[in-house]
PDB file of N, CA and C in Angstrom:
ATOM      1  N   UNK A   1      -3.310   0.115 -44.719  1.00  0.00           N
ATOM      2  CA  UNK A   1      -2.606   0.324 -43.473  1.00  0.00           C
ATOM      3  C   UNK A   1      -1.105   0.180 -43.731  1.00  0.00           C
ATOM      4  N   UNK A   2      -0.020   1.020 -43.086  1.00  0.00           N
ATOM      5  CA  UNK A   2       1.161   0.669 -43.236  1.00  0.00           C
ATOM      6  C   UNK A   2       1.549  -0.071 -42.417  1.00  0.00           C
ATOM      7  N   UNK A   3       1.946  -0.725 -42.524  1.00  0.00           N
ATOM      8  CA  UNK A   3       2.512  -1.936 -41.617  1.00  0.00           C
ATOM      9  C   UNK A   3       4.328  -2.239 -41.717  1.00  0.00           C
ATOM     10  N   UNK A   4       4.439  -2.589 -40.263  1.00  0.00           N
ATOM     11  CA  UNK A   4       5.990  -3.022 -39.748  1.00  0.00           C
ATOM     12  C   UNK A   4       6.470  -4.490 -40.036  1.00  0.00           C
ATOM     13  N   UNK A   5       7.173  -5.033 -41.014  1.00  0.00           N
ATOM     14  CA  UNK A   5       7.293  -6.347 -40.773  1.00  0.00           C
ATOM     15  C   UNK A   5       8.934  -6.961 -40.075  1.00  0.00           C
ATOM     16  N   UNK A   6       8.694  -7.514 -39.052  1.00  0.00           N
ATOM     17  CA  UNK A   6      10.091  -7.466 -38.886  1.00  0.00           C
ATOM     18  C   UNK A   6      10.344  -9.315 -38.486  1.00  0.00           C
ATOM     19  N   UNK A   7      11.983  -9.395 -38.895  1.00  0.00           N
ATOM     20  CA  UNK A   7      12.195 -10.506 -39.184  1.00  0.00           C
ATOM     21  C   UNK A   7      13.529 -10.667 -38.839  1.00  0.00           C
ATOM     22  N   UNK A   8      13.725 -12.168 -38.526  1.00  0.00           N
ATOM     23  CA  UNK A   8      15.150 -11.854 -38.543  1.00  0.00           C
ATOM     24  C   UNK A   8      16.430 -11.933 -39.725  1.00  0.00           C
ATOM     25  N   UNK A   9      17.099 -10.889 -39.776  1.00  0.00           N
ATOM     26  CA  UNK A   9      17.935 -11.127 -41.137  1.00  0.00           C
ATOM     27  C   UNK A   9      19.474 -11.383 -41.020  1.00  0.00           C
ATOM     28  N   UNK A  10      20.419 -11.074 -39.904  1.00  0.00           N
ATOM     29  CA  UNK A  10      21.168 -11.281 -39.452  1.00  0.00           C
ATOM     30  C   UNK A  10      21.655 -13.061 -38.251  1.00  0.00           C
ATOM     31  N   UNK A  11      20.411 -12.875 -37.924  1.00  0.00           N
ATOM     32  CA  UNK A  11      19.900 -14.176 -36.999  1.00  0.00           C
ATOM     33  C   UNK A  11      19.446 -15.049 -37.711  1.00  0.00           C
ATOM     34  N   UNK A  12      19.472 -15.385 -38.587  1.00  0.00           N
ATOM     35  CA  UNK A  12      19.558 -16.445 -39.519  1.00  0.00           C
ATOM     36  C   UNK A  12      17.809 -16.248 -40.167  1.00  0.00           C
ATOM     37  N   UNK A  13      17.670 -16.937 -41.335  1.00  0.00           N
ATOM     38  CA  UNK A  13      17.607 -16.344 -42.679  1.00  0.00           C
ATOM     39  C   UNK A  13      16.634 -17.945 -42.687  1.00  0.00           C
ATOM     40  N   UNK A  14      16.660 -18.541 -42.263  1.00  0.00           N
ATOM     41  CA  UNK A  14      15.663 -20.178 -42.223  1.00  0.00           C
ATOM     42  C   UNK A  14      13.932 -20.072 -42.499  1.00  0.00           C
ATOM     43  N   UNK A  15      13.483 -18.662 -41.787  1.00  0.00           N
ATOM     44  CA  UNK A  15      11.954 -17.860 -42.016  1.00  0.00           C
ATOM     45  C   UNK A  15      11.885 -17.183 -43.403  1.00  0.00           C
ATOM     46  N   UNK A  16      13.007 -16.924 -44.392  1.00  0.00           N
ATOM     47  CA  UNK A  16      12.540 -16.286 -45.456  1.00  0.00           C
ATOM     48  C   UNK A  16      11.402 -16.561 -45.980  1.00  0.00           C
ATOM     49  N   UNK A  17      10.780 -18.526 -46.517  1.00  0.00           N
ATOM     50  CA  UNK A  17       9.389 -18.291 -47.016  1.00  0.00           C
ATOM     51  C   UNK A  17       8.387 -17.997 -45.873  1.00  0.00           C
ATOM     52  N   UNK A  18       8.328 -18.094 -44.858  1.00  0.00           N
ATOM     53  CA  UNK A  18       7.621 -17.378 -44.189  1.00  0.00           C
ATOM     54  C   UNK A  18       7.276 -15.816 -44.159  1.00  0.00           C
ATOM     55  N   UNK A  19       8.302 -15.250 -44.000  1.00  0.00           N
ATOM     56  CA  UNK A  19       8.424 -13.517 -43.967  1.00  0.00           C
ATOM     57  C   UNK A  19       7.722 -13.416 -46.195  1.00  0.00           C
ATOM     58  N   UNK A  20       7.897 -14.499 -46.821  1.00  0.00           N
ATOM     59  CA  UNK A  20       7.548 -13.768 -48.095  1.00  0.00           C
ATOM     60  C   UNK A  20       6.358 -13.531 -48.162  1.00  0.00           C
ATOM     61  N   UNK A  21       6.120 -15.072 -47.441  1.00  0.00           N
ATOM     62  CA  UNK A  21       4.378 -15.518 -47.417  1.00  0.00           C
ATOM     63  C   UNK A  21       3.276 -14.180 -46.641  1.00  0.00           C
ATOM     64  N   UNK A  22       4.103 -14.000 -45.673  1.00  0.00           N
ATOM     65  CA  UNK A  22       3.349 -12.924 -44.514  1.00  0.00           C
ATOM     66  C   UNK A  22       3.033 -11.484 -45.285  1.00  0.00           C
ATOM     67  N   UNK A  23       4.572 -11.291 -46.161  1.00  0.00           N
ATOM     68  CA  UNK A  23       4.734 -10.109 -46.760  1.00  0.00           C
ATOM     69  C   UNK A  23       3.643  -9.831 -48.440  1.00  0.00           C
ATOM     70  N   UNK A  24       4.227 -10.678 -48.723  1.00  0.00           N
ATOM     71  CA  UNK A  24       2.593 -11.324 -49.920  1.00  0.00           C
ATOM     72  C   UNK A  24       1.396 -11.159 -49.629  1.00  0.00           C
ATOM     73  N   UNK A  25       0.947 -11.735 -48.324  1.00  0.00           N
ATOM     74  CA  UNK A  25      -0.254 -11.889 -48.330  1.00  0.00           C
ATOM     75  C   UNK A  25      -0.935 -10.175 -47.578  1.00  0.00           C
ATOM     76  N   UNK A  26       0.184  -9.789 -47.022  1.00  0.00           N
ATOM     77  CA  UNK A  26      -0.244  -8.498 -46.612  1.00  0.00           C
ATOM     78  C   UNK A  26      -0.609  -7.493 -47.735  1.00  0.00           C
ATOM     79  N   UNK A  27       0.433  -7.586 -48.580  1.00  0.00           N
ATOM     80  CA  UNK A  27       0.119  -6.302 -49.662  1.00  0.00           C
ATOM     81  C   UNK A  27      -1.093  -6.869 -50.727  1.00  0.00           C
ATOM     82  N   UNK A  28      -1.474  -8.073 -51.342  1.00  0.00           N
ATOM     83  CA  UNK A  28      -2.243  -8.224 -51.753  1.00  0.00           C
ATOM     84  C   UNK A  28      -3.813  -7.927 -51.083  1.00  0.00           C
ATOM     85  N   UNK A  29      -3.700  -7.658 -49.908  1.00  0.00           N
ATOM     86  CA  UNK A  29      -4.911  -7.380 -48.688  1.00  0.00           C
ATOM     87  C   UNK A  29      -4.806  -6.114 -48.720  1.00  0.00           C
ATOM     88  N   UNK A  30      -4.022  -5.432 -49.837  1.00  0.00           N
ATOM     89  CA  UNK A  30      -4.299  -3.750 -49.802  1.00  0.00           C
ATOM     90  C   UNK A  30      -3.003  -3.231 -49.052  1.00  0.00           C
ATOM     91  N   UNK A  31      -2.464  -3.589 -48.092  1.00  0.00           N
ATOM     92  CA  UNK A  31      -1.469  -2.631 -47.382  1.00  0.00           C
ATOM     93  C   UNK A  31      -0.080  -2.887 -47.857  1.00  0.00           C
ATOM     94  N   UNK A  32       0.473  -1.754 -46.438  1.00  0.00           N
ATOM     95  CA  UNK A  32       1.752  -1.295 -47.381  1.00  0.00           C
ATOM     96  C   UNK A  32       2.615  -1.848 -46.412  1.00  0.00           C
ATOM     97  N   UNK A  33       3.604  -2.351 -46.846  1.00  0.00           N
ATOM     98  CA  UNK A  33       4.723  -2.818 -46.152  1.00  0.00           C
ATOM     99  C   UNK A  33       5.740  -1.813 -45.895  1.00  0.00           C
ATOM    100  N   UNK A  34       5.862  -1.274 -45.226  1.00  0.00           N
ATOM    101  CA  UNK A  34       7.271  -0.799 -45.157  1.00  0.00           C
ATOM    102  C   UNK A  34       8.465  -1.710 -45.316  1.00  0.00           C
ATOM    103  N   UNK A  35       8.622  -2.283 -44.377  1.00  0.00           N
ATOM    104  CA  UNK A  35       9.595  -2.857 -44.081  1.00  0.00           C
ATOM    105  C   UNK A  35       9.690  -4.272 -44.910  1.00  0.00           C
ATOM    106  N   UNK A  36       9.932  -4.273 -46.407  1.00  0.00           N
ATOM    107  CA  UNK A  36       9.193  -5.095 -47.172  1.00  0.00           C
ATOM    108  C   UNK A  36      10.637  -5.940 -47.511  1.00  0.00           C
ATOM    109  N   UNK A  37      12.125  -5.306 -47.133  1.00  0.00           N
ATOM    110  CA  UNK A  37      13.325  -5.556 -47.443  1.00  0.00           C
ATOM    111  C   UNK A  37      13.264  -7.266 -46.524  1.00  0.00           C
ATOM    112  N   UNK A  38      12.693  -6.971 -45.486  1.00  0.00           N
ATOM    113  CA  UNK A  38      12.803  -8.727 -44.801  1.00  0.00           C
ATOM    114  C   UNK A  38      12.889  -9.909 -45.387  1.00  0.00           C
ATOM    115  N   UNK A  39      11.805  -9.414 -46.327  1.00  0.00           N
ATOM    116  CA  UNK A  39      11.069 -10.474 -46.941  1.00  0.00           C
ATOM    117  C   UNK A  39      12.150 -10.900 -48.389  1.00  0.00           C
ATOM    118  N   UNK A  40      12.871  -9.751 -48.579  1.00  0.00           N
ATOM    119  CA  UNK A  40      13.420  -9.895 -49.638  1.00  0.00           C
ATOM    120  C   UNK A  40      14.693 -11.040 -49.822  1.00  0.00           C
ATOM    121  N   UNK A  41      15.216 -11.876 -50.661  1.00  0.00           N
ATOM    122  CA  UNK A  41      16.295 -12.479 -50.435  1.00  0.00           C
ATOM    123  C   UNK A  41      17.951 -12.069 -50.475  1.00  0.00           C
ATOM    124  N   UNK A  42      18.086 -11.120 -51.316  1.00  0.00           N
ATOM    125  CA  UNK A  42      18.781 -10.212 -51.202  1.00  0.00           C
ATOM    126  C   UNK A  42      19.339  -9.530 -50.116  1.00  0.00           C
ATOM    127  N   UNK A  43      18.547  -9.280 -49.195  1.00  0.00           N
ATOM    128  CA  UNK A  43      18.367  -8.362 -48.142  1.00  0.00           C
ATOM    129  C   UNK A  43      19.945  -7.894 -47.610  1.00  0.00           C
ATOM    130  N   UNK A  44      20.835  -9.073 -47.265  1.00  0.00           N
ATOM    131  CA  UNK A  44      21.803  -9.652 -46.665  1.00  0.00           C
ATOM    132  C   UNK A  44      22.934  -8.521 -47.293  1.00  0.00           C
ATOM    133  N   UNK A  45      23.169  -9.183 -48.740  1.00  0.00           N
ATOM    134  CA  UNK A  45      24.091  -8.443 -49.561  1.00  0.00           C
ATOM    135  C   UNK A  45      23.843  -6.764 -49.375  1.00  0.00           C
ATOM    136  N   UNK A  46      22.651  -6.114 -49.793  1.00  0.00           N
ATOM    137  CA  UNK A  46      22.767  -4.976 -49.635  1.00  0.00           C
ATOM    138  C   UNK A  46      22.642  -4.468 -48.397  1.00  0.00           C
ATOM    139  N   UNK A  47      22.309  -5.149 -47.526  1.00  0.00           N
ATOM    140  CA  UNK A  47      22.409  -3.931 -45.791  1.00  0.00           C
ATOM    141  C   UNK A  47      24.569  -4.261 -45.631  1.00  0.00           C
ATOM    142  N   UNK A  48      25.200  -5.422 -45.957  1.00  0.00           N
ATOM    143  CA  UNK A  48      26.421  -4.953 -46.244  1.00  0.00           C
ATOM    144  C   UNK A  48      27.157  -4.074 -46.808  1.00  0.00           C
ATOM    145  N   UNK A  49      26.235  -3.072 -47.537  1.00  0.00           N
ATOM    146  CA  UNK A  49      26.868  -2.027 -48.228  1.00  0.00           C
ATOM    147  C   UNK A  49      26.854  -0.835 -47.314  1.00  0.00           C
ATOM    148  N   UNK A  50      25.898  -1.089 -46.068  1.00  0.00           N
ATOM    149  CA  UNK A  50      24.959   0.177 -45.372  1.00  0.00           C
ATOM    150  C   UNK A  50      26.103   0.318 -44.096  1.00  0.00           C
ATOM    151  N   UNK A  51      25.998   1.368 -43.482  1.00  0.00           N
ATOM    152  CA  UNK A  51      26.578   1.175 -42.340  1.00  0.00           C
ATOM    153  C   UNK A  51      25.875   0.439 -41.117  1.00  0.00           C
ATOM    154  N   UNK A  52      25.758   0.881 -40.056  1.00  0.00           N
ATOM    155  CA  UNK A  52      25.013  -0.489 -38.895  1.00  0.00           C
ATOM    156  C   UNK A  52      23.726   1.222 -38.703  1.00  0.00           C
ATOM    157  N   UNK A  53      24.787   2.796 -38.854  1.00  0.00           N
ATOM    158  CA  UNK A  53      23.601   3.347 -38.182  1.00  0.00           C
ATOM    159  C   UNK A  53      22.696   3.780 -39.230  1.00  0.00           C
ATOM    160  N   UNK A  54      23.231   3.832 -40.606  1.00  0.00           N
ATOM    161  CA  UNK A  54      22.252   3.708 -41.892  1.00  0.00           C
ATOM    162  C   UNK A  54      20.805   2.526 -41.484  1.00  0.00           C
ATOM    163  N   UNK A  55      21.848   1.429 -41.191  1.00  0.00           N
ATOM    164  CA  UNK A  55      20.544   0.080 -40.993  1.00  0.00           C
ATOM    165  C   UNK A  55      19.412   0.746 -39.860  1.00  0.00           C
ATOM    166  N   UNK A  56      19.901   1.247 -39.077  1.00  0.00           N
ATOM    167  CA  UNK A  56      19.064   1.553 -37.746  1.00  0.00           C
ATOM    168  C   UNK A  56      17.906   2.809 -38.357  1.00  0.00           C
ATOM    169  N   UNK A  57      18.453   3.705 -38.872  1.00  0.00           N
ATOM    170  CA  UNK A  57      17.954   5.334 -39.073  1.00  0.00           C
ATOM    171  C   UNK A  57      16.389   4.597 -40.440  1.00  0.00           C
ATOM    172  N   UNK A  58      16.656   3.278 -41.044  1.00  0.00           N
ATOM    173  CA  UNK A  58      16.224   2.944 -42.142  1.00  0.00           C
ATOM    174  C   UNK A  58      15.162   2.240 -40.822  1.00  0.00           C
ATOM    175  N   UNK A  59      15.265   1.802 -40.555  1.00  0.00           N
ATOM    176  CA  UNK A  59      14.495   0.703 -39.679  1.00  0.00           C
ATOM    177  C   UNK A  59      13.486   1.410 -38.670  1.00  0.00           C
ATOM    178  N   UNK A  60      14.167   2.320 -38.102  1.00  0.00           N
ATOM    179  CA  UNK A  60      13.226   3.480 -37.154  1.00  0.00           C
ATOM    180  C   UNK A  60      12.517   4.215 -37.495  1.00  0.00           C
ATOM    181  N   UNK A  61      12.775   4.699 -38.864  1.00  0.00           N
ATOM    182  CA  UNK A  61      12.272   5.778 -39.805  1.00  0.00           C
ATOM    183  C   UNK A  61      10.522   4.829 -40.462  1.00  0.00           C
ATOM    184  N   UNK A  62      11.141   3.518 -40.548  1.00  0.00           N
ATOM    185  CA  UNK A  62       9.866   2.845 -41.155  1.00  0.00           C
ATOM    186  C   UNK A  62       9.208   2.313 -39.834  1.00  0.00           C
ATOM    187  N   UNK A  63       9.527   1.958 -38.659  1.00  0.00           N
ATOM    188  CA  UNK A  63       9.118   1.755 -38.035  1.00  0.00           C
ATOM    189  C   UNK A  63       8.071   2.867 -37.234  1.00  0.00           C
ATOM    190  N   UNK A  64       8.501   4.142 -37.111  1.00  0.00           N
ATOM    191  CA  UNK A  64       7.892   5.101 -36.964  1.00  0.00           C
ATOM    192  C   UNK A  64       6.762   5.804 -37.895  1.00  0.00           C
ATOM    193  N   UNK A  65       6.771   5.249 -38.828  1.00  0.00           N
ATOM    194  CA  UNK A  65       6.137   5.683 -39.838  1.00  0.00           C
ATOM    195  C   UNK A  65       4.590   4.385 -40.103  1.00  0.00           C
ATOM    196  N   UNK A  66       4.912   3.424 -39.547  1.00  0.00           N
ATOM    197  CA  UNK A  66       4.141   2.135 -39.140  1.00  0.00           C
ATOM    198  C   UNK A  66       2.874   2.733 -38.564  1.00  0.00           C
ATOM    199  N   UNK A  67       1.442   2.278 -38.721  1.00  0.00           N
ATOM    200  CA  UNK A  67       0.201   2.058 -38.105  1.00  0.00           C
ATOM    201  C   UNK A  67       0.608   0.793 -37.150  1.00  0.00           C
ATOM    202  N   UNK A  68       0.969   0.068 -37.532  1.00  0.00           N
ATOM    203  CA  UNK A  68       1.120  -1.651 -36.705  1.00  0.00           C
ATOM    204  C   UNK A  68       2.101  -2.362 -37.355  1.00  0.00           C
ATOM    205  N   UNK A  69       2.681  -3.553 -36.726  1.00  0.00           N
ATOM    206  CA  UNK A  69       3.716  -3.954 -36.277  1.00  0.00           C
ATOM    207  C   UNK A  69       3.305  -5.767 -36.342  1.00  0.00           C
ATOM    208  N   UNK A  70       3.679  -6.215 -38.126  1.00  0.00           N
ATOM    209  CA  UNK A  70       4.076  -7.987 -37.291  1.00  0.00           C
ATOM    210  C   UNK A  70       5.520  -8.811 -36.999  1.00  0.00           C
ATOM    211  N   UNK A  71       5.546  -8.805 -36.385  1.00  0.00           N
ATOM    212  CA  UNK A  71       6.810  -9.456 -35.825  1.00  0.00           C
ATOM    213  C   UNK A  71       6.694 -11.387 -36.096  1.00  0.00           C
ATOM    214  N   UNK A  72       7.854 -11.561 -36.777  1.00  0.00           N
ATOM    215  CA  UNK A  72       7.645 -13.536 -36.502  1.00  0.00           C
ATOM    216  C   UNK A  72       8.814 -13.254 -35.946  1.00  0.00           C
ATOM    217  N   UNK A  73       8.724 -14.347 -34.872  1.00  0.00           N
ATOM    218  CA  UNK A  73       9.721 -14.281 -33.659  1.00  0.00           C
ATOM    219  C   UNK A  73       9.695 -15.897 -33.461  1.00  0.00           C
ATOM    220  N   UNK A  74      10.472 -16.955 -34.359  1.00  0.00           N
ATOM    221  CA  UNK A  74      10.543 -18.097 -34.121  1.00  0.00           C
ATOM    222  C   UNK A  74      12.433 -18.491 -34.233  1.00  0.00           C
ATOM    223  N   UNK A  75      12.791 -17.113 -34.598  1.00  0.00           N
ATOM    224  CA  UNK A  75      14.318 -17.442 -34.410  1.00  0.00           C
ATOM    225  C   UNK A  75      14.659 -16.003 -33.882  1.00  0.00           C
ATOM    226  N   UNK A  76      16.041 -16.340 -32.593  1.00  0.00           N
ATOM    227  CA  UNK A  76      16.971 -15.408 -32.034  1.00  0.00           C
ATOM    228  C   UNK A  76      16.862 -14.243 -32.597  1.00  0.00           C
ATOM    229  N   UNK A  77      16.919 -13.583 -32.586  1.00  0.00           N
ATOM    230  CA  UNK A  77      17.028 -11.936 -32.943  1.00  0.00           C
ATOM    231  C   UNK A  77      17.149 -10.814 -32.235  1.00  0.00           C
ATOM    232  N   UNK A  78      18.544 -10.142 -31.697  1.00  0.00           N
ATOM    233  CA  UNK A  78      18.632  -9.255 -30.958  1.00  0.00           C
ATOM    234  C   UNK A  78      17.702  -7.675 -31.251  1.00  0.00           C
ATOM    235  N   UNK A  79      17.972  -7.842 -33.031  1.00  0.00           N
ATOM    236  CA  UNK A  79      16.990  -6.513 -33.281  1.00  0.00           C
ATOM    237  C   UNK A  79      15.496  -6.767 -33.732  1.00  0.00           C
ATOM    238  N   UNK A  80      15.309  -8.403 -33.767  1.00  0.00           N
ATOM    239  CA  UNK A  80      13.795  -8.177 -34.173  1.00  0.00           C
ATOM    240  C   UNK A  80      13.243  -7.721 -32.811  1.00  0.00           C
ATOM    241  N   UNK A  81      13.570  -8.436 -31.159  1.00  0.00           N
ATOM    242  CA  UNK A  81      13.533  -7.626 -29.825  1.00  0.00           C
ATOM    243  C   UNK A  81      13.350  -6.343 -30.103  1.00  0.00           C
ATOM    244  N   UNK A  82      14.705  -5.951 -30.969  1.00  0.00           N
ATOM    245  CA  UNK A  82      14.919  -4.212 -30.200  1.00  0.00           C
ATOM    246  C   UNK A  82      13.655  -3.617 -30.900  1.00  0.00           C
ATOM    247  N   UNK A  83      13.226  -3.930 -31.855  1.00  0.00           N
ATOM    248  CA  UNK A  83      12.225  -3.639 -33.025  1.00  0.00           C
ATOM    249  C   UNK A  83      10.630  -3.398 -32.120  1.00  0.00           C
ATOM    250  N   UNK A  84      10.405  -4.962 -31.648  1.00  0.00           N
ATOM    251  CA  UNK A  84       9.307  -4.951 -30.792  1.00  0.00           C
ATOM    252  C   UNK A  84       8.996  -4.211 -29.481  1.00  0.00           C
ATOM    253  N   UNK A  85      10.123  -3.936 -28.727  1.00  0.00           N
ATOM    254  CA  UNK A  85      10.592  -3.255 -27.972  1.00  0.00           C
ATOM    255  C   UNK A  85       9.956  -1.886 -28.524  1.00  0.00           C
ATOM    256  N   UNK A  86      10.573  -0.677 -28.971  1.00  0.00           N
ATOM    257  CA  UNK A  86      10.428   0.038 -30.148  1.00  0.00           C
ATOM    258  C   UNK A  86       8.967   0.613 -30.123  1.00  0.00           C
ATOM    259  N   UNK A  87       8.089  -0.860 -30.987  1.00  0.00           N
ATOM    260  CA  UNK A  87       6.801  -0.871 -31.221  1.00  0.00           C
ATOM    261  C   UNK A  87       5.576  -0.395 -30.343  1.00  0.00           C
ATOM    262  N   UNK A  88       6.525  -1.315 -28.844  1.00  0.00           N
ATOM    263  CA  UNK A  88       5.702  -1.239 -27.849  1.00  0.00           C
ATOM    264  C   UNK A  88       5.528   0.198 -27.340  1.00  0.00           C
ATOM    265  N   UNK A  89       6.711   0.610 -27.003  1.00  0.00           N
ATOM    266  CA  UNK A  89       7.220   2.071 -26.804  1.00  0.00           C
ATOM    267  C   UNK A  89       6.636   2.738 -27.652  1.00  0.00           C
ATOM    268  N   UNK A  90       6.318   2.435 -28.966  1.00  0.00           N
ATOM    269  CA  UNK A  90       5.903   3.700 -29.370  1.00  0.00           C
ATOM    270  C   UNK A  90       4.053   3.452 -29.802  1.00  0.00           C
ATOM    271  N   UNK A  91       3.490   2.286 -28.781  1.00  0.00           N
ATOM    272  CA  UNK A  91       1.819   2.297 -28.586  1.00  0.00           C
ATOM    273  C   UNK A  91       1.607   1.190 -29.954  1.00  0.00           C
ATOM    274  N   UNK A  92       1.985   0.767 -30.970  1.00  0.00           N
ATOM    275  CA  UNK A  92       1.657   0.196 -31.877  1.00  0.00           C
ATOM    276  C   UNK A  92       1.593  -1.102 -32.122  1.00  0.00           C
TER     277      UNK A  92
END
């Protein structure tokens, strides 16, 4: 299954072993992460290279491309919202 993982990366960064753990345990269960950059530690440095609508077109594109959608939502996040938001809107 492809799957959405969304996290917060801008909204602070405190869930990384969580998002690795989630992201780990998903692909070893066979599926595919899209959105596998969350999980990554890095993440930060290179979406600074991106523009904001690069970040978006990258995010929608995998998000659209998603069977389903996990969201950890234990810290602030204006776009992990806009993300779920998104999800909902688009039935997944």
């Amino acid at each position: 299954m492809k799957i959405f993982l969304s996290g917060s990366i801008r909204g602070g960064r405190q869930m990384l072993t969580v998002y690795q753990f989630i992201c780990g345990y998903l692909r070893r269960s066979g599926h595919e992460v899209l959105s596998w950059h969350v999980a990554h530690d890095g993440v930060e440095a290179t979406e600074s290279l991106m523009s904001e609508s690069q970040i978006y077109e990258r995010d929608m594109g995998f998000l659209n491309a998603s069977e389903c959608m996990i969201a950890e939502v234990s810290l602030a996040s204006t776009g992990v919202g806009y993300e779920v938001c998104s999800a909902i809107h688009k039935g997944i």
